[in-house]
Protein backbone atom coordinates (compact mmCIF):
# COMPACT_ATOMS: atom_id res chain seq x y z
CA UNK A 1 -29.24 -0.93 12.46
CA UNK A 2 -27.84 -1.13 16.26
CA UNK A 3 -24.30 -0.04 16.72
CA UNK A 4 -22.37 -0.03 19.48
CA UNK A 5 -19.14 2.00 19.64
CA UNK A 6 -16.72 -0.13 21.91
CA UNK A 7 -13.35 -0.33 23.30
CA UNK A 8 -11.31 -2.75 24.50
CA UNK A 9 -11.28 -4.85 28.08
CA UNK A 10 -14.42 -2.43 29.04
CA UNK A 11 -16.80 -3.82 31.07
CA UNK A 12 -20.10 -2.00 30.66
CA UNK A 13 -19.52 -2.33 26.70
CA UNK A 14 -19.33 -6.06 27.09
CA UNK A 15 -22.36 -5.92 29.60
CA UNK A 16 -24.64 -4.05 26.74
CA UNK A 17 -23.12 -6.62 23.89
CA UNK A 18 -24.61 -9.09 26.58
CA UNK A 19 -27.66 -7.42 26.73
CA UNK A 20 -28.53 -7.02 23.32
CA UNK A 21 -27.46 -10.40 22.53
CA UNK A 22 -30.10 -11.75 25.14
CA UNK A 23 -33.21 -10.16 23.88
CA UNK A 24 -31.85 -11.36 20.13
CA UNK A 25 -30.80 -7.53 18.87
CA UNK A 26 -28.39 -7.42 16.36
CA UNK A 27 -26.05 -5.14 16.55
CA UNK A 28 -22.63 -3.97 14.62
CA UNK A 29 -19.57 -3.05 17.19
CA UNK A 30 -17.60 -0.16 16.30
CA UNK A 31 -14.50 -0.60 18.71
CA UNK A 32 -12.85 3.05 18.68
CA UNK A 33 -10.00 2.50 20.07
CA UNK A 34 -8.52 0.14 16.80
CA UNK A 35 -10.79 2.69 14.06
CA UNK A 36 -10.10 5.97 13.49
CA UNK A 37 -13.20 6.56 11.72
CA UNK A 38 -15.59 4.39 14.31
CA UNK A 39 -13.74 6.88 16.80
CA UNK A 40 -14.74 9.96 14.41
CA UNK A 41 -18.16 8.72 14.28
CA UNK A 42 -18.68 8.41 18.01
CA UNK A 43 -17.44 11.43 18.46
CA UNK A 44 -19.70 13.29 15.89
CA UNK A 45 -22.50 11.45 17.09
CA UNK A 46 -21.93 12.66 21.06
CA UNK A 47 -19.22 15.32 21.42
CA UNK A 48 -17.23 13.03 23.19
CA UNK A 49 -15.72 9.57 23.12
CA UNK A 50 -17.16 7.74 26.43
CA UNK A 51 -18.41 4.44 25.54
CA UNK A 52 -20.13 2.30 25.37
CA UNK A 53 -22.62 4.18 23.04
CA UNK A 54 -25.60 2.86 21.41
CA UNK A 55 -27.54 3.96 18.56
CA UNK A 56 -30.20 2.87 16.67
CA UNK A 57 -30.51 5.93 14.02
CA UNK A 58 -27.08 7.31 14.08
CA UNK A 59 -28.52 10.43 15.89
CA UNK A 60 -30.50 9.07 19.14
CA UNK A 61 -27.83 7.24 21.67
CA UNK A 62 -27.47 5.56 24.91
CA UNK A 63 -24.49 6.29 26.88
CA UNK A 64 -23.20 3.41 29.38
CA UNK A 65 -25.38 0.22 30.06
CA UNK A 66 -29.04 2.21 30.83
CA UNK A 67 -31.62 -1.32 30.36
CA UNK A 68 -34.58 1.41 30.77
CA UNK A 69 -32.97 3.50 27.96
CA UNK A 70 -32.29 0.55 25.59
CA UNK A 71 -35.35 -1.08 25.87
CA UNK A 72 -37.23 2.72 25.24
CA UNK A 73 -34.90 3.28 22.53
CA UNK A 74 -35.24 -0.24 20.76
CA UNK A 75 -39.23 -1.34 21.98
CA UNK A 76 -38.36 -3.92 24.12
């Protein structure tokens, strides 16, 4: 499962929901700034709580809108 840990009015999360959503990826958003434990996730997952983040195991991520990455990440 894709996730995508979000937060509101950001423009390179909507640009990788975009993304995804053009090459038919289904994803789950995880907005972290209205969920505590989306937020806890995030940050377990990177140390941090920049998004966007995307993850495709819960353990291997893309930070910010990286097409390369993503398309490595989900064989595209």
């Amino acid at each position: 499962m894709v996730k995508v840990y979000s937060i509101n009015d950001c423009p390179w999360c909507e640009k990788v929901k975009k993304y995804l959503k053009s090459k038919n990826v289904e994803f789950e958003e995880h907005n972290i700034e209205e969920n505590d434990v989306d937020r806890d996730a995030c940050y377990e997952l990177t140390g941090d709580t920049m998004v966007p983040i995307t993850t495709v195991n819960d353990k291997d991520y893309v930070l910010s809108f990286d097409k390369a990455r993503l398309d490595e990440m989900l064989g595209l």
